[in-house]
PDB file of N, CA and C in Angstrom:
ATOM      1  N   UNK A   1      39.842 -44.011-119.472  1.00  0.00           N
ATOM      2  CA  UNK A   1      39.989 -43.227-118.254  1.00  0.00           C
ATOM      3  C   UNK A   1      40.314 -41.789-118.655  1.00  0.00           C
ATOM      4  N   UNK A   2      39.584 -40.982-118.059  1.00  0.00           N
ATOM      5  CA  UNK A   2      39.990 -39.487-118.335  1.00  0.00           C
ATOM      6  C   UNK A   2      41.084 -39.170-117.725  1.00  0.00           C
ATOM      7  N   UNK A   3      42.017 -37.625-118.634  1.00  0.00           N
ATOM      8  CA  UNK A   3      43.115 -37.108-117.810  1.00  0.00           C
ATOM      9  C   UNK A   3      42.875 -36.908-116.504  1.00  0.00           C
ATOM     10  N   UNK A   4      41.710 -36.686-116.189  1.00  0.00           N
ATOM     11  CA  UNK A   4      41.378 -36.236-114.338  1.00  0.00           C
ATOM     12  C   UNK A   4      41.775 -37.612-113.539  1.00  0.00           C
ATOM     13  N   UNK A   5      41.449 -38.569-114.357  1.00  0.00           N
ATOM     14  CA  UNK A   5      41.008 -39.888-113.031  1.00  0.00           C
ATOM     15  C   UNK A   5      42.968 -40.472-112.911  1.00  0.00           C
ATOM     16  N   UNK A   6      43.052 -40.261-114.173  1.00  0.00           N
ATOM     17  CA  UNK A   6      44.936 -40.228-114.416  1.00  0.00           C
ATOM     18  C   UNK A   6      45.395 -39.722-113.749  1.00  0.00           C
ATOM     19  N   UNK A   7      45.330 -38.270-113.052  1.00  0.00           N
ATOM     20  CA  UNK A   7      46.145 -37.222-112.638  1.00  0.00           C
ATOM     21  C   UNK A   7      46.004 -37.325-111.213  1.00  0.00           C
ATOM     22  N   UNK A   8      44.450 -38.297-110.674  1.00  0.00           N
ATOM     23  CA  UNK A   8      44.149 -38.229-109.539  1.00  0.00           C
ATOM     24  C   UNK A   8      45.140 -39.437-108.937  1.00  0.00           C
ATOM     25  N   UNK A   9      45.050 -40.587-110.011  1.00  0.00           N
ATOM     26  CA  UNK A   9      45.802 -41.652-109.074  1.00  0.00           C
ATOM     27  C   UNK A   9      46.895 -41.820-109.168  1.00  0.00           C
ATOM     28  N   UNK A  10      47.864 -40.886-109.996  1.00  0.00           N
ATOM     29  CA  UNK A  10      49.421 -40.455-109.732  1.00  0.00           C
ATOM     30  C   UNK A  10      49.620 -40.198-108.781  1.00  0.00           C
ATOM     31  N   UNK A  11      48.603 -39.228-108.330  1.00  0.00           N
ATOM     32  CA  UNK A  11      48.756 -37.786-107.331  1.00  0.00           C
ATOM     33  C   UNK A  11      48.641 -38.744-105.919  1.00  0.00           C
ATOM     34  N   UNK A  12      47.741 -39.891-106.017  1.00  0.00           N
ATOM     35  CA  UNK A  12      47.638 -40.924-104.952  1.00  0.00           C
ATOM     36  C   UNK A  12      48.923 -41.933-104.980  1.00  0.00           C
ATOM     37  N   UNK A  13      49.274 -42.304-105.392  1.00  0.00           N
ATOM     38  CA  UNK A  13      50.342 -43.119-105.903  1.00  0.00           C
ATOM     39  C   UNK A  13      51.947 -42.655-105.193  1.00  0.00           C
ATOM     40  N   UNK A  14      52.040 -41.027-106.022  1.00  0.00           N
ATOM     41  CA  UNK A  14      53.121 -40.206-105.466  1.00  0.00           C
ATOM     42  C   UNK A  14      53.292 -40.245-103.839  1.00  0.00           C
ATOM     43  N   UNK A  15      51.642 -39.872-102.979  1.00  0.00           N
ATOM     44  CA  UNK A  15      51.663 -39.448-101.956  1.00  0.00           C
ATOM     45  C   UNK A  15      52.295 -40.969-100.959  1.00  0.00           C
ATOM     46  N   UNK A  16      51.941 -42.144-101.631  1.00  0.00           N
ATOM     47  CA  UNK A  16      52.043 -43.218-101.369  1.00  0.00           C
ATOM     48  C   UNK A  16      53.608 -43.886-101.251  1.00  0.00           C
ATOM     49  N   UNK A  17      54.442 -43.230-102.202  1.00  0.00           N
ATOM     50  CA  UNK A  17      55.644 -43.828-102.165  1.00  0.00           C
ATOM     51  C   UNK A  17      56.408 -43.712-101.554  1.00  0.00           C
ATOM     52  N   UNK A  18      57.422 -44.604-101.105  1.00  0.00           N
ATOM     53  CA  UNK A  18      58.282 -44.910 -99.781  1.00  0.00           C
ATOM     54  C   UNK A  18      59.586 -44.278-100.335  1.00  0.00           C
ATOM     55  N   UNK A  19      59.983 -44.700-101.839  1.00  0.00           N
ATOM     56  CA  UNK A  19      61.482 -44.702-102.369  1.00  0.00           C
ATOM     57  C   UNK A  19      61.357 -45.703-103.497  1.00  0.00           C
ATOM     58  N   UNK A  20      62.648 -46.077-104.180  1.00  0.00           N
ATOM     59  CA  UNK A  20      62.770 -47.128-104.912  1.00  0.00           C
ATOM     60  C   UNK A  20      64.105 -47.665-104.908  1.00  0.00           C
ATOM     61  N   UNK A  21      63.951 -48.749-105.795  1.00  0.00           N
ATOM     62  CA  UNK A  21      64.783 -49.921-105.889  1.00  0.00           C
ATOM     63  C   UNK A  21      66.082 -49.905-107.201  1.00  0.00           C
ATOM     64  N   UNK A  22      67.065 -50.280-107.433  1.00  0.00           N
ATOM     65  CA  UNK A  22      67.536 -50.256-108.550  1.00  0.00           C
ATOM     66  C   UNK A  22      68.238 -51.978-108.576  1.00  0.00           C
ATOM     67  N   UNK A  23      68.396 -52.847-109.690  1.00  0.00           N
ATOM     68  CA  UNK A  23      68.626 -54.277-109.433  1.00  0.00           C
ATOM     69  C   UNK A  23      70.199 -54.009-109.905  1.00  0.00           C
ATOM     70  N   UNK A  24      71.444 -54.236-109.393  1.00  0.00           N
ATOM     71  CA  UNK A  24      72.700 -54.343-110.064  1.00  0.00           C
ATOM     72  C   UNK A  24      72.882 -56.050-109.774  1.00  0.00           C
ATOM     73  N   UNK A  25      74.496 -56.038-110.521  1.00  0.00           N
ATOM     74  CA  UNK A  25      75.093 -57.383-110.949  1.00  0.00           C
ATOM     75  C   UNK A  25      76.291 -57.295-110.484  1.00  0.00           C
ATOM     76  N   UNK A  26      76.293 -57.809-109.350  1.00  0.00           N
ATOM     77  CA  UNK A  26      77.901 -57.947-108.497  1.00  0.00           C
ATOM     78  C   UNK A  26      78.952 -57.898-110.023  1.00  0.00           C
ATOM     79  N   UNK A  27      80.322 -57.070-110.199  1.00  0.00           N
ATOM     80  CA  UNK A  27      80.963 -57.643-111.041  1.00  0.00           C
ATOM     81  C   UNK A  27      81.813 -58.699-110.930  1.00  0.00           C
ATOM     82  N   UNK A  28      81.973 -59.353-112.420  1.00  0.00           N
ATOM     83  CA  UNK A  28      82.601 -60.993-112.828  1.00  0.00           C
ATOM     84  C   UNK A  28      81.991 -61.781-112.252  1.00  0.00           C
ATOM     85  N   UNK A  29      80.443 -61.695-111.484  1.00  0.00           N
ATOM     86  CA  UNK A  29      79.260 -62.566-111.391  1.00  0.00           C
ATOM     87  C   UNK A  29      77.801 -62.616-111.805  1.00  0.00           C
ATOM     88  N   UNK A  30      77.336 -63.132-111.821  1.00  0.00           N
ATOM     89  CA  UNK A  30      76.046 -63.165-112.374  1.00  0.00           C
ATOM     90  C   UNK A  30      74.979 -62.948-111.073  1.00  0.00           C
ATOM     91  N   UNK A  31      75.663 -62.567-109.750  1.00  0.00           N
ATOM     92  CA  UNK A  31      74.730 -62.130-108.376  1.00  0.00           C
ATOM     93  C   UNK A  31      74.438 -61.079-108.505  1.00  0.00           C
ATOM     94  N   UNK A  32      72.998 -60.524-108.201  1.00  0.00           N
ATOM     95  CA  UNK A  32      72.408 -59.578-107.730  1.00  0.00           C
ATOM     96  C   UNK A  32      71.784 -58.850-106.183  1.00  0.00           C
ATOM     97  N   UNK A  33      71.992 -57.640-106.539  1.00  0.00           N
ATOM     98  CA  UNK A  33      71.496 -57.122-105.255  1.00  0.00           C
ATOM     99  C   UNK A  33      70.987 -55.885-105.559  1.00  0.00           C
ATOM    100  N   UNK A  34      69.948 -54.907-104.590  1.00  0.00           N
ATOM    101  CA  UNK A  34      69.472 -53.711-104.793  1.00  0.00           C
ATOM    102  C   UNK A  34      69.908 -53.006-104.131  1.00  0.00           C
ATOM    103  N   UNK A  35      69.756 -51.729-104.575  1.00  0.00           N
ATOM    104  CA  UNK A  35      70.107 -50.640-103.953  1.00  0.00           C
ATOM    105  C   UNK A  35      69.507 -49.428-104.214  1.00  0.00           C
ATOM    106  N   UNK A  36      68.974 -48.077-103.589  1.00  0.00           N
ATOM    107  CA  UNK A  36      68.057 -47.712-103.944  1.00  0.00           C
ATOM    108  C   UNK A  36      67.761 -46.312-102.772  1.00  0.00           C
ATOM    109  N   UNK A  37      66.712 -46.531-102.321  1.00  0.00           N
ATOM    110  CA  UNK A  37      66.371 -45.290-101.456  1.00  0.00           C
ATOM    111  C   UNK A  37      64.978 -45.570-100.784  1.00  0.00           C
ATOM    112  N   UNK A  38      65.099 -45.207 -99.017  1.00  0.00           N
ATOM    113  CA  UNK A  38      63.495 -45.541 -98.981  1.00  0.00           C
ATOM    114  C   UNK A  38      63.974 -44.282 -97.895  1.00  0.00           C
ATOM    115  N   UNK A  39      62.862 -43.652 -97.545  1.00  0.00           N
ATOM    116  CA  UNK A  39      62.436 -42.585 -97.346  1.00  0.00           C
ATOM    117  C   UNK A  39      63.643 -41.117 -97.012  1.00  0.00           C
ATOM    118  N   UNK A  40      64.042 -41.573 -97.852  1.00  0.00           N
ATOM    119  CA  UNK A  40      65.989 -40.626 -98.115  1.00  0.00           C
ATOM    120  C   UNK A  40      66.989 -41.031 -97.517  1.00  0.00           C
ATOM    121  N   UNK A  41      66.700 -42.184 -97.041  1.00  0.00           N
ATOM    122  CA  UNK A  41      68.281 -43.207 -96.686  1.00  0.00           C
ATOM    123  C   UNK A  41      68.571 -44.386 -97.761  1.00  0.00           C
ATOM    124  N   UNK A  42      69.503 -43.658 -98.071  1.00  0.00           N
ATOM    125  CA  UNK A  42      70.173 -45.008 -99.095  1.00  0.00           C
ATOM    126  C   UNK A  42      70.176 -46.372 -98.557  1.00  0.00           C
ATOM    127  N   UNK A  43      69.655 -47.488 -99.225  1.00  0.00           N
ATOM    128  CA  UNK A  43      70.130 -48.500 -98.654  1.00  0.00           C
ATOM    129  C   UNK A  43      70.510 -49.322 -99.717  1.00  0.00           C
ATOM    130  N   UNK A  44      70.927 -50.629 -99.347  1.00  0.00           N
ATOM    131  CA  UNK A  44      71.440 -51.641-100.267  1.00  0.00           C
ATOM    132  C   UNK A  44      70.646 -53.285 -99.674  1.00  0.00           C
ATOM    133  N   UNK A  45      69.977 -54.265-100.253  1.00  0.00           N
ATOM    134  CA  UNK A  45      69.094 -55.412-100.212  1.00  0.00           C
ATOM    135  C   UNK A  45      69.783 -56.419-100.797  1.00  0.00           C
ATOM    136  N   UNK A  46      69.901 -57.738 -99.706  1.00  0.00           N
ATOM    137  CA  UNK A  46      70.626 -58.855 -99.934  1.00  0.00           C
ATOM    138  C   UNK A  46      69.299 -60.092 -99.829  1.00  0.00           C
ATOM    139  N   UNK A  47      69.732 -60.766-100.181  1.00  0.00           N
ATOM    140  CA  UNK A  47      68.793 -62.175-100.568  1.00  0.00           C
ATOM    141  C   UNK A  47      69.520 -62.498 -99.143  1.00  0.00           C
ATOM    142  N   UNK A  48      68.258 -63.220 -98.339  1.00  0.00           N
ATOM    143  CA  UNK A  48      68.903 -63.723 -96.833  1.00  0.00           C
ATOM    144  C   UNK A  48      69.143 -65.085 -96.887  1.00  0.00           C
ATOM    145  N   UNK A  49      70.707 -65.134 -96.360  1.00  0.00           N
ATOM    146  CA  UNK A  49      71.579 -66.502 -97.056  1.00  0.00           C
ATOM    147  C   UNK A  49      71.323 -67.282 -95.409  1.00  0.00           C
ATOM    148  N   UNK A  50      69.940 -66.812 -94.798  1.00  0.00           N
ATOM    149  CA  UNK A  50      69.913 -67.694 -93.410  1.00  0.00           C
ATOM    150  C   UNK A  50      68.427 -68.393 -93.648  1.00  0.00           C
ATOM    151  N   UNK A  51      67.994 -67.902 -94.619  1.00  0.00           N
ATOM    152  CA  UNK A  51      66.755 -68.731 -95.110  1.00  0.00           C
ATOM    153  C   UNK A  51      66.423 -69.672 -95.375  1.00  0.00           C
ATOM    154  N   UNK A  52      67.109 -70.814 -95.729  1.00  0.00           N
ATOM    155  CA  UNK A  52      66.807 -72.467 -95.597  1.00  0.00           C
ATOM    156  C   UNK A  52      66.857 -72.812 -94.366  1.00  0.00           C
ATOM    157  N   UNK A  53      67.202 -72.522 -93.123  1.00  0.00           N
ATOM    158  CA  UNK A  53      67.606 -72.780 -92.237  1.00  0.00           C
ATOM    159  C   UNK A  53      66.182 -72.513 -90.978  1.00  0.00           C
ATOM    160  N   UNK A  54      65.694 -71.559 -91.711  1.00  0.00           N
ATOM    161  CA  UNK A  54      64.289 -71.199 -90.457  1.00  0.00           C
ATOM    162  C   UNK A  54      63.331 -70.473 -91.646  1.00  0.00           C
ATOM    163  N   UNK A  55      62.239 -71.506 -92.043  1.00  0.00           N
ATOM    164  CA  UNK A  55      61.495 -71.106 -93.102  1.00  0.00           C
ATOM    165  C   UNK A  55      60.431 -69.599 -92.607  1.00  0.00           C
ATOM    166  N   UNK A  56      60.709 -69.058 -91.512  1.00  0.00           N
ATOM    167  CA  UNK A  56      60.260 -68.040 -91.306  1.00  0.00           C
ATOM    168  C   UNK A  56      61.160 -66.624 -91.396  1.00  0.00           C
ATOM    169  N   UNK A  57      62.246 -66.915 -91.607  1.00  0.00           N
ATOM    170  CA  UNK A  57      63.388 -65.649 -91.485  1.00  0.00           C
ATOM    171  C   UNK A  57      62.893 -65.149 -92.592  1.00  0.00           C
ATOM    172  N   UNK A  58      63.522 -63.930 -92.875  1.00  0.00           N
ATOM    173  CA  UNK A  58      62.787 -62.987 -93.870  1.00  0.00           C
ATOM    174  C   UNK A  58      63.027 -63.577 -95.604  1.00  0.00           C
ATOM    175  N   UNK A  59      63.041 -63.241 -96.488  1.00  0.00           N
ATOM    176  CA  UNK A  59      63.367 -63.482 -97.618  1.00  0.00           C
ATOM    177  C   UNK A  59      64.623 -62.587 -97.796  1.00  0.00           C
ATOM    178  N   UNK A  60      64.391 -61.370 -97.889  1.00  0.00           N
ATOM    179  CA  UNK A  60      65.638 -60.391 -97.743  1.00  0.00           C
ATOM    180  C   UNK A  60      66.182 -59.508 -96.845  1.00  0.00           C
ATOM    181  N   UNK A  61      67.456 -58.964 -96.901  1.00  0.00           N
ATOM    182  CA  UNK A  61      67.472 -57.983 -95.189  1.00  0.00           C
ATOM    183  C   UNK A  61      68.221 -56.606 -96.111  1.00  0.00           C
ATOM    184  N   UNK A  62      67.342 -55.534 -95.721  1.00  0.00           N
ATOM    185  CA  UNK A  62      67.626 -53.832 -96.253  1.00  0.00           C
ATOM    186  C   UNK A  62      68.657 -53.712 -95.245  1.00  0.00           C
ATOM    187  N   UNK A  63      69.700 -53.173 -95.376  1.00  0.00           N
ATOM    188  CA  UNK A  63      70.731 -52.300 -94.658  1.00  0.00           C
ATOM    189  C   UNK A  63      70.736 -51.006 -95.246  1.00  0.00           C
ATOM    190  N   UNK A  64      71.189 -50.298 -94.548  1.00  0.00           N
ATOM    191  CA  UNK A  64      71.555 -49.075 -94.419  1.00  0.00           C
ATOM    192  C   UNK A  64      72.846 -48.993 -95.862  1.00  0.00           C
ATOM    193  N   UNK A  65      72.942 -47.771 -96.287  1.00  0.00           N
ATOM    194  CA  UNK A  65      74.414 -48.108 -97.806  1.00  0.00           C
ATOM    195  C   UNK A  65      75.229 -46.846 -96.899  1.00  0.00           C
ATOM    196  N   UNK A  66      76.617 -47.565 -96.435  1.00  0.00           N
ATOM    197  CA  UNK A  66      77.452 -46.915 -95.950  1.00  0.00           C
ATOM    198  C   UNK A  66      77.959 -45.964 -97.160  1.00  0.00           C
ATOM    199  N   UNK A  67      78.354 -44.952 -97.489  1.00  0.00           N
ATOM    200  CA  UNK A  67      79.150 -43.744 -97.645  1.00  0.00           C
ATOM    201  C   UNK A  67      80.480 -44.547 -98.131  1.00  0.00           C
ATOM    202  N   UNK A  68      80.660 -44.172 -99.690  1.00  0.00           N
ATOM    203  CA  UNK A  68      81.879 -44.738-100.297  1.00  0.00           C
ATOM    204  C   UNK A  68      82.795 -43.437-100.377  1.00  0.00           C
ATOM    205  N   UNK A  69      83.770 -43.450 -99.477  1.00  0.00           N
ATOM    206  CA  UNK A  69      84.768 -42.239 -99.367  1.00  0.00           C
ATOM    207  C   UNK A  69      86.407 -42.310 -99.991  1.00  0.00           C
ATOM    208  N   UNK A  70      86.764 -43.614 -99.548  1.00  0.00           N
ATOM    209  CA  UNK A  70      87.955 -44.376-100.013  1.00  0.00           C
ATOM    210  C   UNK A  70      87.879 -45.473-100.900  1.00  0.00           C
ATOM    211  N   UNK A  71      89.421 -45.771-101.034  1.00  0.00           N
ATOM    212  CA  UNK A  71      89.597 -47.173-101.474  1.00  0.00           C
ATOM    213  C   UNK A  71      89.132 -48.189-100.577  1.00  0.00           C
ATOM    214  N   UNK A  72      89.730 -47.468 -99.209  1.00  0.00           N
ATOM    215  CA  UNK A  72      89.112 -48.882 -97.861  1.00  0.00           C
ATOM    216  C   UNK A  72      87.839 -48.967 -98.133  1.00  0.00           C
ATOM    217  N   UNK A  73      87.038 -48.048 -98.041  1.00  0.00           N
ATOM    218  CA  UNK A  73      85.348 -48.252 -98.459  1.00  0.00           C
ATOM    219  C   UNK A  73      84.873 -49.249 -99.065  1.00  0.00           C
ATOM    220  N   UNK A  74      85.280 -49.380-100.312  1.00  0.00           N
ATOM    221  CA  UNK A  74      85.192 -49.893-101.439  1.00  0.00           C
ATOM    222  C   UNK A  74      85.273 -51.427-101.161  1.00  0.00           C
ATOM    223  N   UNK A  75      86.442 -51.887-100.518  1.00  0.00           N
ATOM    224  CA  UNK A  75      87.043 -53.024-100.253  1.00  0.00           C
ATOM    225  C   UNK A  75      86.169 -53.893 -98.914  1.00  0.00           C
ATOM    226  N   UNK A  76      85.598 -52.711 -98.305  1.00  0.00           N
ATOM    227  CA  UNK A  76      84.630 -53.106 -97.355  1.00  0.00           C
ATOM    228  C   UNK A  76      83.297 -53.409 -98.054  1.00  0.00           C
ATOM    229  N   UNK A  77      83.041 -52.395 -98.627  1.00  0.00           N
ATOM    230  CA  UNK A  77      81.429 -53.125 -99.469  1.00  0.00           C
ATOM    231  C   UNK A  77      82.087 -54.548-100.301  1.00  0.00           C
ATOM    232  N   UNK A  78      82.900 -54.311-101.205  1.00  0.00           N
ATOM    233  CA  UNK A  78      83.328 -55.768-102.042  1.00  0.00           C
ATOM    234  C   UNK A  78      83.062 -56.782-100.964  1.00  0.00           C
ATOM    235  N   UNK A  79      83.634 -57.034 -99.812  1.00  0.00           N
ATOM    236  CA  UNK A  79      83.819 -57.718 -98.725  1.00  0.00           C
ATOM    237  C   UNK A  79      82.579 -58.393 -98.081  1.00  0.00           C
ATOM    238  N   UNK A  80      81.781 -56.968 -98.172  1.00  0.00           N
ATOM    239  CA  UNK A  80      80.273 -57.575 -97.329  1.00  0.00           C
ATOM    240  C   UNK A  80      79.637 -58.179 -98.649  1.00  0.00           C
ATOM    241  N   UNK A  81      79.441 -58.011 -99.319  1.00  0.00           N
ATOM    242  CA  UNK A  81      78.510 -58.561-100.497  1.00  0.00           C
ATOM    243  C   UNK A  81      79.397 -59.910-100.667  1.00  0.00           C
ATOM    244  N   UNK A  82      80.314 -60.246-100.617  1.00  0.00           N
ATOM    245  CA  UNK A  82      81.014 -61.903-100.808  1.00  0.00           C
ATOM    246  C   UNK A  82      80.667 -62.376-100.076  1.00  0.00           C
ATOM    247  N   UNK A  83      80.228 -61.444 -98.292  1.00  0.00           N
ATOM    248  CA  UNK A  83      80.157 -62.408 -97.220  1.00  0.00           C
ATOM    249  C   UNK A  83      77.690 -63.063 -96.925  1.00  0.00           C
ATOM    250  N   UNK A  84      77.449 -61.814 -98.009  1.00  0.00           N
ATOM    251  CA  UNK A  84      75.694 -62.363 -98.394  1.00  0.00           C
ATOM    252  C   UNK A  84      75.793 -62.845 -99.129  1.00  0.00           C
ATOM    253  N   UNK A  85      74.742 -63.917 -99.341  1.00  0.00           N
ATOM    254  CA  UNK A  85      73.883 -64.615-100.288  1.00  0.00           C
ATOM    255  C   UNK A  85      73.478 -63.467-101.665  1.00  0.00           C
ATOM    256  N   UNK A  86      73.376 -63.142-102.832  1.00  0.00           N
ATOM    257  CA  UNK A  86      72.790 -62.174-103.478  1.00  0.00           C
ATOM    258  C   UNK A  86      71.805 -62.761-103.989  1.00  0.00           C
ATOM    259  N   UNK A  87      71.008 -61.892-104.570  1.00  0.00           N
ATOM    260  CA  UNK A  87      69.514 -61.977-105.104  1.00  0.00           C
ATOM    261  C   UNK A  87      69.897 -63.011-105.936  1.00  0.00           C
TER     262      UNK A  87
END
Protein backbone atom coordinates (compact mmCIF):
# COMPACT_ATOMS: atom_id res chain seq x y z
CA UNK A 1 0.00 0.00 0.00
CA UNK A 2 1.36 3.39 -0.80
CA UNK A 3 1.98 6.36 1.75
CA UNK A 4 -1.13 8.05 -0.07
CA UNK A 5 -3.64 5.11 0.39
CA UNK A 6 -2.09 5.07 4.27
CA UNK A 7 -2.60 8.68 4.84
CA UNK A 8 -6.04 8.47 3.17
CA UNK A 9 -7.49 5.83 5.53
CA UNK A 10 -6.12 7.39 8.79
CA UNK A 11 -7.51 10.55 7.62
CA UNK A 12 -10.91 8.31 7.25
CA UNK A 13 -10.52 6.49 10.34
CA UNK A 14 -9.66 9.85 12.44
CA UNK A 15 -12.82 11.51 10.92
CA UNK A 16 -14.63 8.34 12.12
CA UNK A 17 -13.75 8.20 15.75
CA UNK A 18 -16.10 8.57 18.61
CA UNK A 19 -13.30 8.46 21.63
CA UNK A 20 -11.63 5.59 23.36
CA UNK A 21 -11.48 3.08 25.91
CA UNK A 22 -8.85 2.36 28.61
CA UNK A 23 -9.30 -1.42 30.52
CA UNK A 24 -8.34 -0.91 34.50
CA UNK A 25 -8.33 -3.54 37.47
CA UNK A 26 -10.54 -2.64 40.39
CA UNK A 27 -7.77 -2.68 43.26
CA UNK A 28 -7.09 -6.06 45.54
CA UNK A 29 -9.29 -7.63 42.65
CA UNK A 30 -8.88 -9.15 39.62
CA UNK A 31 -12.39 -7.04 38.19
CA UNK A 32 -12.34 -4.93 35.39
CA UNK A 33 -13.90 -1.98 34.02
CA UNK A 34 -13.36 0.91 31.32
CA UNK A 35 -13.03 4.14 31.30
CA UNK A 36 -12.23 6.42 28.67
CA UNK A 37 -13.89 9.19 26.55
CA UNK A 38 -16.56 9.29 23.85
CA UNK A 39 -17.18 12.36 22.21
CA UNK A 40 -15.45 14.57 25.25
CA UNK A 41 -17.45 13.16 28.07
CA UNK A 42 -15.64 11.03 30.25
CA UNK A 43 -17.25 7.98 30.97
CA UNK A 44 -16.69 4.79 32.89
CA UNK A 45 -18.26 0.91 31.41
CA UNK A 46 -19.55 -1.85 33.66
CA UNK A 47 -20.27 -5.46 32.57
CA UNK A 48 -24.28 -5.53 33.09
CA UNK A 49 -24.77 -7.63 36.29
CA UNK A 50 -28.75 -7.75 35.00
CA UNK A 51 -27.81 -9.92 32.10
CA UNK A 52 -28.63 -13.50 32.95
CA UNK A 53 -31.80 -12.43 33.87
CA UNK A 54 -33.24 -11.00 30.32
CA UNK A 55 -31.01 -12.40 27.52
CA UNK A 56 -31.75 -9.19 25.69
CA UNK A 57 -30.47 -6.46 28.23
CA UNK A 58 -27.38 -4.99 27.02
CA UNK A 59 -23.99 -6.66 27.61
CA UNK A 60 -22.60 -3.44 29.16
CA UNK A 61 -23.99 0.02 30.49
CA UNK A 62 -21.56 3.47 29.72
CA UNK A 63 -22.23 6.04 32.46
CA UNK A 64 -21.27 9.24 32.57
CA UNK A 65 -17.50 9.47 35.09
CA UNK A 66 -18.53 11.81 37.84
CA UNK A 67 -15.70 14.44 38.78
CA UNK A 68 -13.30 13.12 41.60
CA UNK A 69 -13.04 16.29 43.90
CA UNK A 70 -12.86 14.73 47.46
CA UNK A 71 -12.30 11.97 49.63
CA UNK A 72 -16.31 11.60 49.60
CA UNK A 73 -15.89 11.23 45.78
CA UNK A 74 -13.69 8.64 45.92
CA UNK A 75 -15.69 6.56 48.43
CA UNK A 76 -18.66 7.04 46.15
CA UNK A 77 -16.99 5.65 42.98
CA UNK A 78 -15.31 2.69 45.35
CA UNK A 79 -19.03 2.18 46.32
CA UNK A 80 -20.63 2.12 42.86
CA UNK A 81 -18.17 -0.25 41.28
CA UNK A 82 -18.79 -2.93 44.44
CA UNK A 83 -22.40 -2.28 43.78
CA UNK A 84 -21.71 -3.52 39.39
CA UNK A 85 -20.88 -6.61 38.07
CA UNK A 86 -17.17 -5.72 36.41
CA UNK A 87 -15.90 -6.75 33.14
Amino acid sequence: MSDTAKKKENTEWDEREMGALWINVKPGSNDKYLTGHINKEKVIVFKNKFKDENPKAPDFRVYKQKEMNSSSSSKEKVQHEEEEDLI
